[in-house]
PDB file of N, CA and C in Angstrom:
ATOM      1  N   UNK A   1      16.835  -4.950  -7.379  1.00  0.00           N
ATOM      2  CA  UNK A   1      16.265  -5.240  -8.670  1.00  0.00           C
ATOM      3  C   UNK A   1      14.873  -5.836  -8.456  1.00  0.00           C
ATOM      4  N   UNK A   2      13.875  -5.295  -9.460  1.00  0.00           N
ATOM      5  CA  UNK A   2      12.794  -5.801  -9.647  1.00  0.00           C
ATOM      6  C   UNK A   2      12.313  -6.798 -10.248  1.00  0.00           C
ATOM      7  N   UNK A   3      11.573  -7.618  -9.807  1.00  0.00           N
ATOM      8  CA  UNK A   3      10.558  -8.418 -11.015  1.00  0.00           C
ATOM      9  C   UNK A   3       9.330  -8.630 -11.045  1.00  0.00           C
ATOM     10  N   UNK A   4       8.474  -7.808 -12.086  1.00  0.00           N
ATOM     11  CA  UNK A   4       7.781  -7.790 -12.628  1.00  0.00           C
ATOM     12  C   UNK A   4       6.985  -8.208 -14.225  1.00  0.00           C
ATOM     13  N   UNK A   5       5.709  -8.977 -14.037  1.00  0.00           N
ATOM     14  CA  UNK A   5       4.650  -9.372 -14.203  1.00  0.00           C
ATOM     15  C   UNK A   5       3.740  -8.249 -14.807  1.00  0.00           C
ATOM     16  N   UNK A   6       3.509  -8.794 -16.460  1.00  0.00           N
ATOM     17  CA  UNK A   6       2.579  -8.109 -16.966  1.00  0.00           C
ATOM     18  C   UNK A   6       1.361  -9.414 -17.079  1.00  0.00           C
ATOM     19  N   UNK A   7       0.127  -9.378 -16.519  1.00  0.00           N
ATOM     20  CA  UNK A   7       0.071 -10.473 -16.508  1.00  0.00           C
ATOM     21  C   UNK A   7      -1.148 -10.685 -17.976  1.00  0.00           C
ATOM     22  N   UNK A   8      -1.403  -9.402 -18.289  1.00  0.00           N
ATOM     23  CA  UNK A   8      -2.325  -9.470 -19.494  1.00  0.00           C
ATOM     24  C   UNK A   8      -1.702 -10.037 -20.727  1.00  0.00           C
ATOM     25  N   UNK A   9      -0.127 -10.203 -20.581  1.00  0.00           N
ATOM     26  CA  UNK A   9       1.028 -10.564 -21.886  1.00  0.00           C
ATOM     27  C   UNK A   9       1.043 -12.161 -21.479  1.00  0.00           C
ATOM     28  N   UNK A  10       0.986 -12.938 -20.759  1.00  0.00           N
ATOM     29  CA  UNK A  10       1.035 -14.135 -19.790  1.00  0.00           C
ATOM     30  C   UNK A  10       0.157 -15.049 -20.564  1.00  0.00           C
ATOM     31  N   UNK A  11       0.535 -15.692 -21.603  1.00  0.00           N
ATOM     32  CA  UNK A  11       0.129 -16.844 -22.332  1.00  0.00           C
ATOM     33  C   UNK A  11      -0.318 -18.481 -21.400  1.00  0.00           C
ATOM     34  N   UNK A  12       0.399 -18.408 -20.630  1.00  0.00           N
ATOM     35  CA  UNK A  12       0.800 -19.554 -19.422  1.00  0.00           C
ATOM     36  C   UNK A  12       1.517 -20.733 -20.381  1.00  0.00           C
ATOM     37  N   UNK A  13       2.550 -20.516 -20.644  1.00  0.00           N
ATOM     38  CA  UNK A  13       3.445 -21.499 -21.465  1.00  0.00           C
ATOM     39  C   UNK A  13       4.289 -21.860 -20.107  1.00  0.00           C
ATOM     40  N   UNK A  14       4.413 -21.473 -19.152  1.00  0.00           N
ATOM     41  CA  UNK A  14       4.750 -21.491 -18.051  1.00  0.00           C
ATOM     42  C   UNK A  14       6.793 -21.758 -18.192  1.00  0.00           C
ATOM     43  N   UNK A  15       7.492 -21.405 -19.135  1.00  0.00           N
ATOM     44  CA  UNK A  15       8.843 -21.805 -19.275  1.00  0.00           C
ATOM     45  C   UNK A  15       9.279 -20.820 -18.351  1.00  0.00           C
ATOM     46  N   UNK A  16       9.024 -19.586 -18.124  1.00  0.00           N
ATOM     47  CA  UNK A  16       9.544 -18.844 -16.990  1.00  0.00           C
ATOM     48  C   UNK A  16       9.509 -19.345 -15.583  1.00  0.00           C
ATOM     49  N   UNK A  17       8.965 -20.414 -15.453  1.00  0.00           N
ATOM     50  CA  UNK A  17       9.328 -21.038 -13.979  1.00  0.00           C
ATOM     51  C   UNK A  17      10.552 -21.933 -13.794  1.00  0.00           C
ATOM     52  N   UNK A  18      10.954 -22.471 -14.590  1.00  0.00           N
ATOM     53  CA  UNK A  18      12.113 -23.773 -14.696  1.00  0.00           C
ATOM     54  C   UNK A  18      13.090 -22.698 -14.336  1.00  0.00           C
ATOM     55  N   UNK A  19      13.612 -21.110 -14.874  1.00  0.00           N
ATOM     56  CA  UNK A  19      14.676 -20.878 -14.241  1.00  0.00           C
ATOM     57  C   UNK A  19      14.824 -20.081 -13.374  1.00  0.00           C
ATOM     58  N   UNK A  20      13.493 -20.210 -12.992  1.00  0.00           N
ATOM     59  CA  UNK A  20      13.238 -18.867 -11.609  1.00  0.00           C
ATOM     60  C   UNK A  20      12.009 -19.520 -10.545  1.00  0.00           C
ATOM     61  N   UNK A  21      12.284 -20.974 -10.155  1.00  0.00           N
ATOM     62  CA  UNK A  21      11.356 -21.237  -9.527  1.00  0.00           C
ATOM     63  C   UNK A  21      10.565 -21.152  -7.967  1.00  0.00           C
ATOM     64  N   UNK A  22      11.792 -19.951  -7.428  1.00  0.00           N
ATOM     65  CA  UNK A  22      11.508 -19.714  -6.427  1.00  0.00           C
ATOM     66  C   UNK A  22      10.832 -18.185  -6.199  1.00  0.00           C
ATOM     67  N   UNK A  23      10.829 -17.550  -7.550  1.00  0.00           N
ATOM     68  CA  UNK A  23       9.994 -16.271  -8.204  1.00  0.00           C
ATOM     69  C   UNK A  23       8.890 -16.496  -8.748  1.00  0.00           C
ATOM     70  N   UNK A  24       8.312 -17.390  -8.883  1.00  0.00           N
ATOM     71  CA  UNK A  24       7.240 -17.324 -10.029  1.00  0.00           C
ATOM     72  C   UNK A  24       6.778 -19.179  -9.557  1.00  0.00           C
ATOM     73  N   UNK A  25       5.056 -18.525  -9.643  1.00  0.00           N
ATOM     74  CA  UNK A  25       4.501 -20.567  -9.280  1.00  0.00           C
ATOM     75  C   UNK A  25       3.739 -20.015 -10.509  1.00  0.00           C
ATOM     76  N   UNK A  26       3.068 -21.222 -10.959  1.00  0.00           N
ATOM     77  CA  UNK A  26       1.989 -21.206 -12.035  1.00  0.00           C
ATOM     78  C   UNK A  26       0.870 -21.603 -11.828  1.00  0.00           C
ATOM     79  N   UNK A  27      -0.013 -20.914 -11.324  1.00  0.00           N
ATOM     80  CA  UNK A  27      -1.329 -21.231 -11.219  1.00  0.00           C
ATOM     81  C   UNK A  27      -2.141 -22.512 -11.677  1.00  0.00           C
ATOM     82  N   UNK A  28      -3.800 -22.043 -11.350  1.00  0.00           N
ATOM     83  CA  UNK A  28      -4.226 -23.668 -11.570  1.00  0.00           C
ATOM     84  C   UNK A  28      -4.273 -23.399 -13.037  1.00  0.00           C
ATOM     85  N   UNK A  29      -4.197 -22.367 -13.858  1.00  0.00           N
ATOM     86  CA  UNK A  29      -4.648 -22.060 -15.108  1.00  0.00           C
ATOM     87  C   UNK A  29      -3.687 -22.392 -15.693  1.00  0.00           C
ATOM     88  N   UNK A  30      -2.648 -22.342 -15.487  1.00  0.00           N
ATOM     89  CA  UNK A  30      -1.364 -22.337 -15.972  1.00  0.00           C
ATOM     90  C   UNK A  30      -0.191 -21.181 -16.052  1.00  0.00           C
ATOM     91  N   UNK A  31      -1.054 -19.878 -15.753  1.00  0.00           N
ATOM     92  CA  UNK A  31      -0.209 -18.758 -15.699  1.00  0.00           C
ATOM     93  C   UNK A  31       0.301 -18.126 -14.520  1.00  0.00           C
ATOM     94  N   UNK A  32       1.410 -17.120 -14.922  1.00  0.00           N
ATOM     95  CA  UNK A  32       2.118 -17.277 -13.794  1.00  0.00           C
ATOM     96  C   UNK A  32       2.183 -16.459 -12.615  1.00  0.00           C
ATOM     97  N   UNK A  33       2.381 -16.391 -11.749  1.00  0.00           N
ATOM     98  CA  UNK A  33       1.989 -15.543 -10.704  1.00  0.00           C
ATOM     99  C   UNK A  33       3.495 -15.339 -10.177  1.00  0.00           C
ATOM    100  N   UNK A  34       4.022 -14.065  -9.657  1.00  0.00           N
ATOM    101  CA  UNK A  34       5.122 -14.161  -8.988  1.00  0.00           C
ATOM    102  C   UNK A  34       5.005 -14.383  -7.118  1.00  0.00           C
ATOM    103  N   UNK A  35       6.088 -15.282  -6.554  1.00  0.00           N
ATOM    104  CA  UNK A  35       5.965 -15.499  -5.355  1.00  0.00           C
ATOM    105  C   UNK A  35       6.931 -14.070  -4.586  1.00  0.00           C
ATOM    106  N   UNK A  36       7.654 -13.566  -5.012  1.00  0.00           N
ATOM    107  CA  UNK A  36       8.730 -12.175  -4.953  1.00  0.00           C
ATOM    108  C   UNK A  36       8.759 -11.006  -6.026  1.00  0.00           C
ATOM    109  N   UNK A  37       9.022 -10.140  -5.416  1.00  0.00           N
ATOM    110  CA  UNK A  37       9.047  -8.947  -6.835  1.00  0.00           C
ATOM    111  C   UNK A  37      10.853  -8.619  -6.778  1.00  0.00           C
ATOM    112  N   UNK A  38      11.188  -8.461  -5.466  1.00  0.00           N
ATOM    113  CA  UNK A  38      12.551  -8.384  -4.951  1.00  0.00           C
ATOM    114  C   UNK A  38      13.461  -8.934  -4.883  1.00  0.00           C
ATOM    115  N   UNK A  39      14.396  -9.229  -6.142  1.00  0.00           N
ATOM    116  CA  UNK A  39      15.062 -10.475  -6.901  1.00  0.00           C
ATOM    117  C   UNK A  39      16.581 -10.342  -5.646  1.00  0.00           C
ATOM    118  N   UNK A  40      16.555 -11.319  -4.642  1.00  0.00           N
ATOM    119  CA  UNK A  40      17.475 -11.812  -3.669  1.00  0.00           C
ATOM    120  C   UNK A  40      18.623 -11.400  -4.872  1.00  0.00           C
ATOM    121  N   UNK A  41      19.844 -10.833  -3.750  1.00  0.00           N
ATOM    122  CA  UNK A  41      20.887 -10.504  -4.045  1.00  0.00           C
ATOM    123  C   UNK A  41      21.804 -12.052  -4.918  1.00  0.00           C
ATOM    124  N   UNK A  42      22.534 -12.298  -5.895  1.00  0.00           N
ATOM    125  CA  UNK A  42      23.084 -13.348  -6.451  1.00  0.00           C
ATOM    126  C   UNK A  42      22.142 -13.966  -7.151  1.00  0.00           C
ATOM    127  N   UNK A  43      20.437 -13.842  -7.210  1.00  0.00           N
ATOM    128  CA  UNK A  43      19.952 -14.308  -7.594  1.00  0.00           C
ATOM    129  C   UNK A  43      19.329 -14.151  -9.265  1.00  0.00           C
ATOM    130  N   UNK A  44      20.149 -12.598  -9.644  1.00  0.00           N
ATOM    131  CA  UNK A  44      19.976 -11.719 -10.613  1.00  0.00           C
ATOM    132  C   UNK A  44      19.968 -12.330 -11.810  1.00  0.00           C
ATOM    133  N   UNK A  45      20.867 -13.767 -12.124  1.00  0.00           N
ATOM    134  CA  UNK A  45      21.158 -13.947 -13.021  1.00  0.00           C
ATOM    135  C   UNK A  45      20.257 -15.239 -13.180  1.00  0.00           C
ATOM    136  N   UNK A  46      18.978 -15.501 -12.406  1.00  0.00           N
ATOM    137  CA  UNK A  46      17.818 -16.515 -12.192  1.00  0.00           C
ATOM    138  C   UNK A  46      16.947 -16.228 -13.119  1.00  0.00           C
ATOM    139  N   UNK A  47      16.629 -14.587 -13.114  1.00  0.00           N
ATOM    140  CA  UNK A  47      15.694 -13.785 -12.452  1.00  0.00           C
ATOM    141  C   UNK A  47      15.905 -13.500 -14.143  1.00  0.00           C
ATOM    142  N   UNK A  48      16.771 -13.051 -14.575  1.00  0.00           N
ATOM    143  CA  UNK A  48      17.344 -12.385 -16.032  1.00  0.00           C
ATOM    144  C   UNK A  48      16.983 -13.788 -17.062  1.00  0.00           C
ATOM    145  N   UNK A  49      17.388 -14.839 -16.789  1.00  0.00           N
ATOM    146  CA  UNK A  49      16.462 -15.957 -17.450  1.00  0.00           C
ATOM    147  C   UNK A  49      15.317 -15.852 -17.891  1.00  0.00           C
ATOM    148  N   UNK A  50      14.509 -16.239 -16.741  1.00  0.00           N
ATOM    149  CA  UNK A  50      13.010 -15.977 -16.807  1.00  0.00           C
ATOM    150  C   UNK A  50      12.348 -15.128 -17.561  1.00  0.00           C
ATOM    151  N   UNK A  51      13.008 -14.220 -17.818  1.00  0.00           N
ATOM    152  CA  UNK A  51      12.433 -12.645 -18.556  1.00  0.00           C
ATOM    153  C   UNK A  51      13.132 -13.249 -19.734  1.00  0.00           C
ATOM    154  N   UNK A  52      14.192 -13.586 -20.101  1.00  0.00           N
ATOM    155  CA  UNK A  52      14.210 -13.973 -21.509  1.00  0.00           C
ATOM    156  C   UNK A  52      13.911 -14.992 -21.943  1.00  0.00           C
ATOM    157  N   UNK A  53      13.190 -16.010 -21.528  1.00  0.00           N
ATOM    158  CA  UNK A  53      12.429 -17.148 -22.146  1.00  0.00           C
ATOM    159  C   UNK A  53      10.875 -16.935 -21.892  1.00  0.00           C
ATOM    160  N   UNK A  54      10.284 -15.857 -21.961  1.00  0.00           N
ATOM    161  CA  UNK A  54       9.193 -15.838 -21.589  1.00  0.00           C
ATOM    162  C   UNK A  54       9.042 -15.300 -23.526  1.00  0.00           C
ATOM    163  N   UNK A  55       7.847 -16.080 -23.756  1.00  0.00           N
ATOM    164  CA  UNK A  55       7.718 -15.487 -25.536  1.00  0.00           C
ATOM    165  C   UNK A  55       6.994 -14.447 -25.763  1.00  0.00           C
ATOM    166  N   UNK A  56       6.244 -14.244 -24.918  1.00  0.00           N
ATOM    167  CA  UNK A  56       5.404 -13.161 -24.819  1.00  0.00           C
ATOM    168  C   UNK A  56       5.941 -11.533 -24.207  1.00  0.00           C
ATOM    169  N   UNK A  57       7.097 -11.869 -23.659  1.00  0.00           N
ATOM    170  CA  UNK A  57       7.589 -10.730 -22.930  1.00  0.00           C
ATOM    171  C   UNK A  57       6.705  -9.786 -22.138  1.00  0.00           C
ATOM    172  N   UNK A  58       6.130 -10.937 -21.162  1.00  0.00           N
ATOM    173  CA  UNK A  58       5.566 -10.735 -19.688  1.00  0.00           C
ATOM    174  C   UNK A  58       6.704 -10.138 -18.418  1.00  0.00           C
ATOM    175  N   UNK A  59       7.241 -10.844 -18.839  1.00  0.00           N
ATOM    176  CA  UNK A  59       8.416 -10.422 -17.662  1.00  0.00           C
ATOM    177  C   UNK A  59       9.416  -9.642 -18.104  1.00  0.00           C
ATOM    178  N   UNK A  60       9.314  -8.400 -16.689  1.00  0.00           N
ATOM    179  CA  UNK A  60      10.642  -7.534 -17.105  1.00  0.00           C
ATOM    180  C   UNK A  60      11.587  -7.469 -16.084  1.00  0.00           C
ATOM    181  N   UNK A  61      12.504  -6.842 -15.716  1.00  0.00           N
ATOM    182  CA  UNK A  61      13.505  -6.695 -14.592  1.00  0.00           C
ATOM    183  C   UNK A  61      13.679  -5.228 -14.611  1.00  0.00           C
ATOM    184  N   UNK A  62      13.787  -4.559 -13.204  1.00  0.00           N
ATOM    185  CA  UNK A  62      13.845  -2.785 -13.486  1.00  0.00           C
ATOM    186  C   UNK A  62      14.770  -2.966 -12.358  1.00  0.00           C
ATOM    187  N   UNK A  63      15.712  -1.805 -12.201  1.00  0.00           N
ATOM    188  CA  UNK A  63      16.704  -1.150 -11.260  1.00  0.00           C
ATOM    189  C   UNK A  63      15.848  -0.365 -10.258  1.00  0.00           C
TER     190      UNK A  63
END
């Protein structure tokens, strides 16, 4: 599974880091950058967070 970063949608409200903080740091700006695209096995359900608290729907997850 993927994760991907639209980063032109990327407000920098930065709430997509609290449940994926080993995917995603937040810059000096505030927005977010991913540290992985390749969501670690068990980690799916981190990863599926992040993409739904993001308000902007920056973040997606692909197969």
């Amino acid at each position: 599974m993927k994760l991907l970063l639209d980063s032109t949608r990327c407000q920098g409200y930065g709430l997509c880091q609290e449940p994926a903080p080993g995917f995603i740091d937040i810059d000096e700006w505030g927005y977010a950058q991913l540290t992985v695209t390749t969501v670690p096995e068990g980690s799916e359900e981190a990863a599926a967070e992040a993409v739904a608290v993001c308000p902007n729907s920056a973040l997606r997850l692909v197969k």
